[in-house]
Protein backbone atom coordinates (compact mmCIF):
# COMPACT_ATOMS: atom_id res chain seq x y z
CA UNK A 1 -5.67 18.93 -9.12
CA UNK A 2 -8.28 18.05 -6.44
CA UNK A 3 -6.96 15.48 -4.01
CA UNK A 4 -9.51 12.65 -3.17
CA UNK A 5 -9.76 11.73 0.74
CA UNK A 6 -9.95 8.28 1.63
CA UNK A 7 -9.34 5.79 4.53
CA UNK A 8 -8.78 2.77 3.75
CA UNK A 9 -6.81 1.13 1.33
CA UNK A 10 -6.26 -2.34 -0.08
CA UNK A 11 -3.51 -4.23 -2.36
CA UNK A 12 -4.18 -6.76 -4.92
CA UNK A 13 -0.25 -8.27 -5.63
CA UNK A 14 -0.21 -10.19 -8.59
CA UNK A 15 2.52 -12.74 -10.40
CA UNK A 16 2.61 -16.68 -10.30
CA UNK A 17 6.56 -15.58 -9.92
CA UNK A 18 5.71 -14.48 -6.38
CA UNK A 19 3.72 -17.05 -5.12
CA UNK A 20 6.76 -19.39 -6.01
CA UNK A 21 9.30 -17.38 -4.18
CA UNK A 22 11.07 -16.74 -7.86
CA UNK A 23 10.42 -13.08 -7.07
CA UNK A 24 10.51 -11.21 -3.70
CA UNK A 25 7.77 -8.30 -3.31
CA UNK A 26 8.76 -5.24 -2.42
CA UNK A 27 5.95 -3.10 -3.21
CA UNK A 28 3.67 -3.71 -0.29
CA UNK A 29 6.44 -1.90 1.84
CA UNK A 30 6.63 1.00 -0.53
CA UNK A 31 3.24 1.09 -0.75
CA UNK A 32 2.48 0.70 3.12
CA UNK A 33 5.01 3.09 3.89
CA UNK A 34 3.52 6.13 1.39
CA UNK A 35 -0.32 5.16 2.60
CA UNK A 36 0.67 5.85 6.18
CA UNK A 37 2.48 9.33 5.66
CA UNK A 38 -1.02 10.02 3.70
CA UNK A 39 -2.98 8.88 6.65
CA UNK A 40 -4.69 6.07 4.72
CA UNK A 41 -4.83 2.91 6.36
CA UNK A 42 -3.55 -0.18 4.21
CA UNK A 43 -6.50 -2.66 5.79
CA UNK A 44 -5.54 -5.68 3.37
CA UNK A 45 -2.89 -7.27 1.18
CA UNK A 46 -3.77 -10.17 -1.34
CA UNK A 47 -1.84 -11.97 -3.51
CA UNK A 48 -3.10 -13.92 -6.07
CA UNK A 49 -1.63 -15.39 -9.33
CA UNK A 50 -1.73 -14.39 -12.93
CA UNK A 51 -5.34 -16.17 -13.64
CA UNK A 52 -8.22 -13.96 -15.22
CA UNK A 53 -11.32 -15.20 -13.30
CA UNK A 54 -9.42 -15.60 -10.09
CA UNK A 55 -8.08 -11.60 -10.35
CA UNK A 56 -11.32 -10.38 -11.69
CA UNK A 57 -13.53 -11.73 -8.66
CA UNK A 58 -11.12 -9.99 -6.09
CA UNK A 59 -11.14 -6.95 -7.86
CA UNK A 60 -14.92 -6.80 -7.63
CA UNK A 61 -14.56 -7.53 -4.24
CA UNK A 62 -11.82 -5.43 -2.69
CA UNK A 63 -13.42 -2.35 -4.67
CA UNK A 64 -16.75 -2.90 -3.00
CA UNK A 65 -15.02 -3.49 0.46
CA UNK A 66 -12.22 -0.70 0.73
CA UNK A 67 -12.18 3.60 -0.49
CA UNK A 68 -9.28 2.30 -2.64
CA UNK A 69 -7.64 -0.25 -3.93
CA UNK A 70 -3.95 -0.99 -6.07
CA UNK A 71 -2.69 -3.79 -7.95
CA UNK A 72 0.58 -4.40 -8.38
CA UNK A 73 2.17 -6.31 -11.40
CA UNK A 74 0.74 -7.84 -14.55
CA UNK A 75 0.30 -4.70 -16.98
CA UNK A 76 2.93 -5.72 -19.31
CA UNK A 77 2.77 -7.26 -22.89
CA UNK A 78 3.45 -11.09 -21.64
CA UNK A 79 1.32 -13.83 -21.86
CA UNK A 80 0.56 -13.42 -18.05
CA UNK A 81 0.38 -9.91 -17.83
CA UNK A 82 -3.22 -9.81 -16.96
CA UNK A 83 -4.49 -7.50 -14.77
CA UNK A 84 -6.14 -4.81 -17.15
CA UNK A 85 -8.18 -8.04 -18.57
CA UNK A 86 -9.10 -9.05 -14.41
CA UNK A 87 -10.11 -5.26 -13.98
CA UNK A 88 -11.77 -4.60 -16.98
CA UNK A 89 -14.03 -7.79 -16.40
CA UNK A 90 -14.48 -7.21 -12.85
CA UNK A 91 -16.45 -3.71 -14.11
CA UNK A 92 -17.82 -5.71 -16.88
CA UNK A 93 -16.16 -3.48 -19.79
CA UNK A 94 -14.14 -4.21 -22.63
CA UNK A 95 -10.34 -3.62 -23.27
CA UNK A 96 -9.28 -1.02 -25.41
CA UNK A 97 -6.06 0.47 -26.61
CA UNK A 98 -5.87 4.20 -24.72
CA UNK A 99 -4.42 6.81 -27.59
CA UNK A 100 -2.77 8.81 -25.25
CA UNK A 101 -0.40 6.10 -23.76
CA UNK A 102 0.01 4.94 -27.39
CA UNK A 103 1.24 7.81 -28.48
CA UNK A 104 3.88 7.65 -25.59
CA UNK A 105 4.89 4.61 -26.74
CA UNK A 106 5.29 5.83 -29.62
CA UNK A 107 7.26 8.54 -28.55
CA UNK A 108 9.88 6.14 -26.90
CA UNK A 109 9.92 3.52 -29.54
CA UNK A 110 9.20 5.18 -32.46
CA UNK A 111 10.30 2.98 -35.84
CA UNK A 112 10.30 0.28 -33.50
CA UNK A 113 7.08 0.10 -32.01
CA UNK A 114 5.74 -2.93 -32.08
CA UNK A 115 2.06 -4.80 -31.62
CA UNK A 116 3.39 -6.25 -28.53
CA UNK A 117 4.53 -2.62 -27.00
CA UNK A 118 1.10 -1.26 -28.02
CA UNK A 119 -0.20 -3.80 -25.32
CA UNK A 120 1.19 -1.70 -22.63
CA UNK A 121 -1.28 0.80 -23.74
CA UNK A 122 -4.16 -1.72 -23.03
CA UNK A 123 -6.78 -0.23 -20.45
CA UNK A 124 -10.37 -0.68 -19.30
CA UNK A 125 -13.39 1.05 -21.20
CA UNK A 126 -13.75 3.98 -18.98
CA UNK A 127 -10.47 4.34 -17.42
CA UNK A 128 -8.97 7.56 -16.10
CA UNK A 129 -5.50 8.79 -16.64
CA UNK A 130 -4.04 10.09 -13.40
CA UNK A 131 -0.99 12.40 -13.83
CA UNK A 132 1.54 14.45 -11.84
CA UNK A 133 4.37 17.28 -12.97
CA UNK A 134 6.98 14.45 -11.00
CA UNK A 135 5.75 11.44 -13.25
CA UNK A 136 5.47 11.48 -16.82
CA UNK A 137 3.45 8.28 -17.44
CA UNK A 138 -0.08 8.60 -16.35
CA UNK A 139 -1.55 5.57 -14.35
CA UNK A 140 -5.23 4.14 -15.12
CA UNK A 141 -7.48 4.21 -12.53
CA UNK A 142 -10.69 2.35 -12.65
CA UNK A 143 -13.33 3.72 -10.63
CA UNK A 144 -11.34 3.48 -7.25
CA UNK A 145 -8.78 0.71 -8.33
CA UNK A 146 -5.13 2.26 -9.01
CA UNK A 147 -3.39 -0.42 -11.83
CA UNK A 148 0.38 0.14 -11.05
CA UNK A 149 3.31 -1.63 -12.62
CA UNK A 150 5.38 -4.39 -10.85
CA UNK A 151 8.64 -3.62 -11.26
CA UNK A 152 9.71 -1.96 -7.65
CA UNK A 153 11.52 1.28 -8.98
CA UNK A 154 8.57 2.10 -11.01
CA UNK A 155 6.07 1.24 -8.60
CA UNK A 156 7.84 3.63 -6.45
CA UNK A 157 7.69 6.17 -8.70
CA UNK A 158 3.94 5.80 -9.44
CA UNK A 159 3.57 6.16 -5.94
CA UNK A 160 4.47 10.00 -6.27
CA UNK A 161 1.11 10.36 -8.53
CA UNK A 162 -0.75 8.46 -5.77
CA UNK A 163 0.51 11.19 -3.19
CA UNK A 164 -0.63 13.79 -6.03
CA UNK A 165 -4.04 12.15 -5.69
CA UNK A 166 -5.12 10.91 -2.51
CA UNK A 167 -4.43 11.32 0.86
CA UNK A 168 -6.25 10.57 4.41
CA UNK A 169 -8.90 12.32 6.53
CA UNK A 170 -6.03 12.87 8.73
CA UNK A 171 -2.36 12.48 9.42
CA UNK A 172 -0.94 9.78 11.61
CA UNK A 173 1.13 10.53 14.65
CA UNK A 174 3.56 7.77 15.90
CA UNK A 175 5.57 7.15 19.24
CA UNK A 176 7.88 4.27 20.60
CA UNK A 177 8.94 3.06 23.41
CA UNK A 178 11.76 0.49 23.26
CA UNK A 179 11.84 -1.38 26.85
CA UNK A 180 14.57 -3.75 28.56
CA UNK A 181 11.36 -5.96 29.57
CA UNK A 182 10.30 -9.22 27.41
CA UNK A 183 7.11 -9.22 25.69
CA UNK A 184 5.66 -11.53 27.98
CA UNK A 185 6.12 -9.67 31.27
CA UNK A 186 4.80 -6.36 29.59
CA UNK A 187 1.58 -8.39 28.23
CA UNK A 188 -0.86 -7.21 31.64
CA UNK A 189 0.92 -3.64 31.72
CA UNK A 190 -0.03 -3.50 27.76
CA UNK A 191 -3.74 -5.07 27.93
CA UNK A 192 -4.42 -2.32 30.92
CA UNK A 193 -3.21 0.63 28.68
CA UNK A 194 -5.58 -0.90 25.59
CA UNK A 195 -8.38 -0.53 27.94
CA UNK A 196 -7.90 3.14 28.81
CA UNK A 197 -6.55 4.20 25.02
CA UNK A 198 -9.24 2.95 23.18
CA UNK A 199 -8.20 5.56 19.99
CA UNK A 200 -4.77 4.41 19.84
CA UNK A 201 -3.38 1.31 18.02
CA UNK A 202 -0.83 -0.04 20.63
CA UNK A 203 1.85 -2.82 18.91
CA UNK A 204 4.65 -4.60 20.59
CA UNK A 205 7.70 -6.26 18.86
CA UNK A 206 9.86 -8.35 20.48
CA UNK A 207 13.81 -7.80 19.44
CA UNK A 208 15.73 -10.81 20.37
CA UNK A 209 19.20 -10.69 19.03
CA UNK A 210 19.53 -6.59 20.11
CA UNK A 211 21.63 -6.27 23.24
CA UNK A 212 20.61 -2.53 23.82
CA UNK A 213 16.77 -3.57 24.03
CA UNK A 214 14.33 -6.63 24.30
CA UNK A 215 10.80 -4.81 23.27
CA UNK A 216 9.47 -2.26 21.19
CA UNK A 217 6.36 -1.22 21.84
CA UNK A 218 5.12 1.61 19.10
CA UNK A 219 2.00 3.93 19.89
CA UNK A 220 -0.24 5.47 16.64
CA UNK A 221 -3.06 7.71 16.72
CA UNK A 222 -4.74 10.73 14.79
CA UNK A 223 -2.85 13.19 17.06
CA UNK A 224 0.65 13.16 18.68
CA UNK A 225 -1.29 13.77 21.84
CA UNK A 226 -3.36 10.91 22.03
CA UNK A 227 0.25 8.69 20.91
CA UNK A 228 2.02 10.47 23.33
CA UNK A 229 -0.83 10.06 26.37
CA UNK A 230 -0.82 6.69 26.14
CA UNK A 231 3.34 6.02 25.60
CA UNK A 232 3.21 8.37 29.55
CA UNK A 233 0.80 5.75 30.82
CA UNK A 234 2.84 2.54 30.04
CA UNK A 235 6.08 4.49 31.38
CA UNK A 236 4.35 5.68 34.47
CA UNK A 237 3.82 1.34 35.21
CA UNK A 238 7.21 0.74 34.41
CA UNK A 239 10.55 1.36 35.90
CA UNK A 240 12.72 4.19 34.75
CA UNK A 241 15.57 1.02 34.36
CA UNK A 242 13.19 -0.58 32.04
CA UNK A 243 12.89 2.43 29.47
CA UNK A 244 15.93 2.90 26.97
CA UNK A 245 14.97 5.64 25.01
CA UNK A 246 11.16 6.95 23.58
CA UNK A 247 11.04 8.26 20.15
C-alpha cells in the first residue's frame, strides 16, 4: 500500500436534510480533525443539496481546484441518494453496479438481497476500490474524489482507510497561548507578530463565559519550532499576569 501525498483537501456535504437543519453534520469535524493529524489542509467545505446537475458541476470543480476532494452523504438506495450519479457525470461516465461490493452485499443479506440493496453497490465507470486491514468495506474513489457515506459512525470509520491512503507533505505542529487580555487589546500585539511569522497561521478566539481566561490565541506551522518561535514573541509583548498557561 503506497500512500498518496497531498495538500489540500476539500468537502462536498450533501443532503436537502442538512440544509434544513433536520440533520446536524458532524462529519466536517471528523473529517477536519483526521486531515490535520495527516498534514493535509481542509481549504473548503460545501454543502449543497441532493440535486444531480447542481452536485455534478461542483464535483468537476472542486476536483480541478483541490489534490483531493470527499463527499459526504447520498450513496444510499433512496430516491435522493445521489452522489455516485453527480460524480459519475461530473467525469462524464456511466453508472455501473461494482461486483465486488455486490458480492458483499450479498454476503450480509444473502436470501434477502434485494434490487434496492444492490444500489449501494452503484459506482462510477472507472472507479477504484480503496481498502484497509481496519475497514472491511472498500470506498470508491474517482480519480481524486473520495465518495464516503453519511452516516457519522461510518464516516468515521472510512476515515481509517483515508489515513491508510493519504497523508500530507508534512506534519503540523500546534501551540496555544490562552491570555487574560480581550481580543481587542491583543489585535496590534497580534498584527506585529503576523508580520515577523510569515510561515505560521496565527488564530485568536475569544472565550467569553470562561472565568480562568478571556483569549486563546493558537500558533500552527510545519515545525514545532517555527509554532513555538512565534508563541515566545507574543509572550515576550505581554505581561507574565496576562499568560495563564501555553500548551
Amino acid at each position: 500500500m503506497t500512500q498518496r501525498v497531498v495538500r489540500t483537501a476539500a468537502a462536498l456535504v450533501i443532503g436537502n436534510e442538512l440544509l434544513s437543519g433536520k440533520v446536524l453534520d458532524a462529519n466536517v469535524h471528523a473529517l477536519a480533525g483526521a486531515l490535520r493529524a495527516l498534514g493535509i489542509r481542509l481549504a473548503r467545505v460545501v454543502m449543497l443539496p441532493d440535486e444531480i446537475g447542481i452536485l455534478a458541476e461542483e464535483v468537476r470543480r472542486l476536483s480541478g481546484d483541490f489534490d483531493v476532494v470527499f463527499t459526504s452523504g447520498g450513496v444510499g438506495p433512496t430516491h435522493d441518494d445521489v452522489t455516485v450519479e453527480a460524480v459519475a457525470r461530473a467525469f462524464g461516465v456511466e453508472v455501473v453496479l461494482d461486483p465486488t461490493l455486490s458480492d458483499l452485499l450479498r454476503g450480509v443479506y444473502g436470501e434477502r438481497l434485494t434490487e434496492a440493496h444492490l444500489l449501494m453497490a452503484r459506482v462510477p465507470v472507472g472507479a477504484a476500490l480503496f481498502g484497509s486491514p481496519d475497514v472491511q468495506w472498500p470506498t470508491p474513489v474517482m480519480n481524486n474524489v473520495w465518495i464516503l457515506p453519511g452516516i457519522p459512525d461510518l464516516f468515521k470509520l472510512k476515515l481509517l482507510t483515508v489515513r491508510a491512503w493519504l497523508r500530507g507533505p508534512t506534519s503540523f505542529a500546534s501551540r496555544a497561548l490562552y491570555l487574560r487580555v480581550e481580543e481587542p487589546l491583543l489585535k496590534p500585539l497580534l498584527d506585529a507578530v503576523v508580520l515577523r511569522h510569515p510561515q505560521v497561521e496565527i488564530g485568536s478566539y475569544p472565550k467569553w463565559f470562561d472565568p480562568t481566561y478571556r483569549t486563546q490565541v493558537t500558533f500552527d506551522a510545519e515545525t514545532t519550532e517555527a509554532a513555538q518561535a512565534a508563541l515566545e514573541d507574543l509572550r515576550t509583548l505581554l505581561a507574565p499576569s496576562d499568560v495563564v498557561r501555553a500548551e
